[in-house]
N, C-alpha and C. Protein backbone atom coordinates (compact mmCIF):
# COMPACT_ATOMS: atom_id res chain seq x y z
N UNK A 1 -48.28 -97.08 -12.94
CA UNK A 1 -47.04 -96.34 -12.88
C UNK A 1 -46.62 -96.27 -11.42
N UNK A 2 -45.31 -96.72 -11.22
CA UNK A 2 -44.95 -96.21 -9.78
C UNK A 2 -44.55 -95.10 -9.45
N UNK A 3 -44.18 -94.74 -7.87
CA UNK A 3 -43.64 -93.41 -8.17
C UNK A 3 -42.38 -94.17 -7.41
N UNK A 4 -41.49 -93.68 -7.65
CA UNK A 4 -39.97 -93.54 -7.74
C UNK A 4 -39.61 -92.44 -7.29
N UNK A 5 -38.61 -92.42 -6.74
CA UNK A 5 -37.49 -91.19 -6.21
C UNK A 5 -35.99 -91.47 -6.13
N UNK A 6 -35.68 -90.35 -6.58
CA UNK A 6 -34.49 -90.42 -6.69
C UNK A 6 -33.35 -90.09 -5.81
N UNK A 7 -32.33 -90.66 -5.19
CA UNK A 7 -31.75 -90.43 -4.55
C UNK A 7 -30.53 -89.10 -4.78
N UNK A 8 -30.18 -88.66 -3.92
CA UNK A 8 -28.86 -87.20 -4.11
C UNK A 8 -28.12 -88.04 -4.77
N UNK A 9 -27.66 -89.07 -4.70
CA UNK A 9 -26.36 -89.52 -5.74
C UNK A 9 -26.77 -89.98 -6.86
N UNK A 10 -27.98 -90.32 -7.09
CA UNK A 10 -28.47 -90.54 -8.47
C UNK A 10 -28.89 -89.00 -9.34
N UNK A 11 -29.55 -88.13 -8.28
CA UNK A 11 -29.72 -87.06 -9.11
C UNK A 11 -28.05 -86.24 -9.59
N UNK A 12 -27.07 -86.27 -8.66
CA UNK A 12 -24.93 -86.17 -9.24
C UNK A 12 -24.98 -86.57 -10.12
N UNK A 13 -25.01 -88.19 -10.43
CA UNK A 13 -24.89 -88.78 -11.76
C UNK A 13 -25.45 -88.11 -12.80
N UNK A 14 -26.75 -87.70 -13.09
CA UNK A 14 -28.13 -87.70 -13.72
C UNK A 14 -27.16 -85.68 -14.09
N UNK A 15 -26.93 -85.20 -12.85
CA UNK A 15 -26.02 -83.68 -13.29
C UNK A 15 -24.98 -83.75 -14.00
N UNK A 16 -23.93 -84.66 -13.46
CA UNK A 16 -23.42 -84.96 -14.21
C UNK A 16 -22.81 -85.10 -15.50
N UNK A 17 -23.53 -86.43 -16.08
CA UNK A 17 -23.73 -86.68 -17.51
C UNK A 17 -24.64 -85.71 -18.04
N UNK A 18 -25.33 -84.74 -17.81
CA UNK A 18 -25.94 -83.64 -18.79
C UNK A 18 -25.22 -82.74 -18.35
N UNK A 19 -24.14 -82.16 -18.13
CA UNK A 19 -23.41 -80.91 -18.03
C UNK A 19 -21.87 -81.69 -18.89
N UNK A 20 -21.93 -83.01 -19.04
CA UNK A 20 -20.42 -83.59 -19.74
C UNK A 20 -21.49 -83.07 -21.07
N UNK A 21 -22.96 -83.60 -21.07
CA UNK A 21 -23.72 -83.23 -23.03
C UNK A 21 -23.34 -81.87 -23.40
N UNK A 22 -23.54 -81.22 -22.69
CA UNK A 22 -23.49 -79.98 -22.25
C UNK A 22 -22.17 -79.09 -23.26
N UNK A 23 -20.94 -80.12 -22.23
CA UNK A 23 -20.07 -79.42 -22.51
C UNK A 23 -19.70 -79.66 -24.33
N UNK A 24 -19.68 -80.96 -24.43
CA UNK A 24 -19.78 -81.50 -25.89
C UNK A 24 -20.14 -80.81 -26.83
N UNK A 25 -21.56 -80.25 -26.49
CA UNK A 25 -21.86 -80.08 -27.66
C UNK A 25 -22.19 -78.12 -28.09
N UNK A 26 -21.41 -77.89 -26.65
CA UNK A 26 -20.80 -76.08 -26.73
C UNK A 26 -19.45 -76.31 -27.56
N UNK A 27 -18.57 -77.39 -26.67
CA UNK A 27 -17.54 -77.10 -28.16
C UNK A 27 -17.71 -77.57 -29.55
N UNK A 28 -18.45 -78.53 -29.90
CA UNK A 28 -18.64 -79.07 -31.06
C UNK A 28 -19.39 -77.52 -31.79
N UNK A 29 -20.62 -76.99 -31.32
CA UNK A 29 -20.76 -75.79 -31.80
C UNK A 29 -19.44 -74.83 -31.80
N UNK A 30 -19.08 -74.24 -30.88
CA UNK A 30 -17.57 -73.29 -31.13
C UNK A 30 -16.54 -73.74 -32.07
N UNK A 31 -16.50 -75.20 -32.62
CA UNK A 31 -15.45 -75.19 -33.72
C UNK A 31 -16.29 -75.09 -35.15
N UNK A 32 -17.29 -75.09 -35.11
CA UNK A 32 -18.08 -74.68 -36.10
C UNK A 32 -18.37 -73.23 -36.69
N UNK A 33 -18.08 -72.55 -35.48
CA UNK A 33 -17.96 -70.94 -35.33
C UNK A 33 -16.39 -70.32 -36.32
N UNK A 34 -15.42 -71.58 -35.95
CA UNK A 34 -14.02 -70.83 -36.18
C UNK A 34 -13.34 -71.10 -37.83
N UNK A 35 -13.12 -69.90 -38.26
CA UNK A 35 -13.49 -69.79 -39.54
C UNK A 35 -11.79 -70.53 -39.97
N UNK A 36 -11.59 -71.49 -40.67
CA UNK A 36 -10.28 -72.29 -40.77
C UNK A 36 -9.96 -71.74 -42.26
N UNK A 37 -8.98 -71.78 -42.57
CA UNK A 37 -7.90 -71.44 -43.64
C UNK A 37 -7.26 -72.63 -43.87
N UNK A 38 -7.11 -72.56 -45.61
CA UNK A 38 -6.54 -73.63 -46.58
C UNK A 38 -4.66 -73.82 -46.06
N UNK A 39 -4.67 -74.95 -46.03
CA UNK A 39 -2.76 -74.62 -45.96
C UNK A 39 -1.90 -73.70 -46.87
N UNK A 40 -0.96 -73.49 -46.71
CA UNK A 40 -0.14 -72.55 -47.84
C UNK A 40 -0.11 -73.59 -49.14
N UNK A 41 0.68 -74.52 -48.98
CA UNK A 41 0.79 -75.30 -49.63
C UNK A 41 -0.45 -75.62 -50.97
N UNK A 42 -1.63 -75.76 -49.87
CA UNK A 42 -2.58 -75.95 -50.64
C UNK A 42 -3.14 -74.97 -51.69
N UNK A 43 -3.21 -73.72 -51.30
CA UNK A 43 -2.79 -72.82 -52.39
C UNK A 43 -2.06 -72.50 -53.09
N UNK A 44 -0.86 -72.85 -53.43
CA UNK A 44 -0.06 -72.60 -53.88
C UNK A 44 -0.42 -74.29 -54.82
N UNK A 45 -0.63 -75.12 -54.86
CA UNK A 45 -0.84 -76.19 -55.46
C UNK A 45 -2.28 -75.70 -56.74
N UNK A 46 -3.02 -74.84 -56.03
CA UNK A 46 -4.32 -74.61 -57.42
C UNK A 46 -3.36 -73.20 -57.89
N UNK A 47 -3.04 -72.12 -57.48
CA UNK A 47 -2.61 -71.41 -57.73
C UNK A 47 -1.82 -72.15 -59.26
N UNK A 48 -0.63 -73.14 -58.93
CA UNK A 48 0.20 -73.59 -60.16
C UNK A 48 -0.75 -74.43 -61.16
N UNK A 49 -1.59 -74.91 -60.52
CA UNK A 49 -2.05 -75.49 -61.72
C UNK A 49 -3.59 -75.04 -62.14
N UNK A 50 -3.71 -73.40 -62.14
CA UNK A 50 -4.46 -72.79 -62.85
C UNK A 50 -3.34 -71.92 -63.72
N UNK A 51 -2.18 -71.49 -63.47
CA UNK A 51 -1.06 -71.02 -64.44
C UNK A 51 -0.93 -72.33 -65.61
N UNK A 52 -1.24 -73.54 -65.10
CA UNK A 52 -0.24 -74.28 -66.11
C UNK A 52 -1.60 -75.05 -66.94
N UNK A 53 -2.93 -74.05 -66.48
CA UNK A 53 -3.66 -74.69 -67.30
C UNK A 53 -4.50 -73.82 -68.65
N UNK A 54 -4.57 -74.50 -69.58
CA UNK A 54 -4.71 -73.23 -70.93
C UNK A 54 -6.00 -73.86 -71.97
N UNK A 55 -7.04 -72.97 -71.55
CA UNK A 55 -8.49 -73.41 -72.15
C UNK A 55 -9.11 -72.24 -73.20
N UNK A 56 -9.07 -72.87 -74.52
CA UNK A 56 -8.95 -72.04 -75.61
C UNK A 56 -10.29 -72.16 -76.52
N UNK A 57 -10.73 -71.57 -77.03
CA UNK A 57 -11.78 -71.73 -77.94
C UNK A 57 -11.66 -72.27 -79.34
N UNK A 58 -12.47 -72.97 -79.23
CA UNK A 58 -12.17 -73.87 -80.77
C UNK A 58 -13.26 -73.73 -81.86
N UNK A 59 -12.80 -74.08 -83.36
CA UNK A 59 -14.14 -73.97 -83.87
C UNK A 59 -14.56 -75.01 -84.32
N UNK A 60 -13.91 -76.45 -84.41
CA UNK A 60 -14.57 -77.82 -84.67
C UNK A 60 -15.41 -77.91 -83.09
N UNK A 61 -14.75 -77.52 -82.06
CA UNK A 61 -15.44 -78.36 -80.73
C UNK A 61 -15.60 -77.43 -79.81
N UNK A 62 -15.99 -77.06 -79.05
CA UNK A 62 -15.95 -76.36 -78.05
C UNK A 62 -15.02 -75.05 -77.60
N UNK A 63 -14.46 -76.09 -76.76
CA UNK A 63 -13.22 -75.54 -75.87
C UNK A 63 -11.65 -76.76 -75.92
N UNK A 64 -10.43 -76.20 -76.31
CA UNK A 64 -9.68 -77.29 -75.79
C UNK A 64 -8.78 -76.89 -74.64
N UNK A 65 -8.53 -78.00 -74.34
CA UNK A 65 -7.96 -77.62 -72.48
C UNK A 65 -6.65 -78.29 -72.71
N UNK A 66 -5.66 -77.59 -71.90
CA UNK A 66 -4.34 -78.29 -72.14
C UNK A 66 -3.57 -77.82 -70.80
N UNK A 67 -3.08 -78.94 -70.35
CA UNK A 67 -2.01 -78.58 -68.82
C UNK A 67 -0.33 -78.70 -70.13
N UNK A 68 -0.12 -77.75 -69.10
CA UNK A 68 0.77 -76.83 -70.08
C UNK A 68 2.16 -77.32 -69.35
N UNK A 69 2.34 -78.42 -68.31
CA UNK A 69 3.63 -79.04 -68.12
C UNK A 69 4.20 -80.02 -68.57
């Protein structure tokens, strides 16, 4: 094994690129933190089509299901 040393501008670099990891992967955690909400739209899309949907009890089969538009 040799020994090696590192120079001040190699140890910058070497700071560097582990404070850019650094930063990466503080925000990649913090958007993981932030609690996101469905679009309006998108609710309003199950919202209508749990109104327009009609699941009934049967006595040959099960259940029958029927979209009601």
């Amino acid at each position: 094994m040799s020994d090696s040393t590192l120079s001040f501008s190699d140890y910058q670099k070497y700071q560097k690129a582990e404070d850019s990891l650094h930063r990466l992967l503080n925000d990649e955690a913090n958007d993981e933190k932030v609690m996101k909400s469905p679009r309006k739209q998108s609710v309003d899309n199950i919202l209508a089509y749990s109104k327009a949907l009609s699941i009934r009890k049967s006595d040959s089969v099960d259940y029958i299901e029927n979209l009601l538009n």
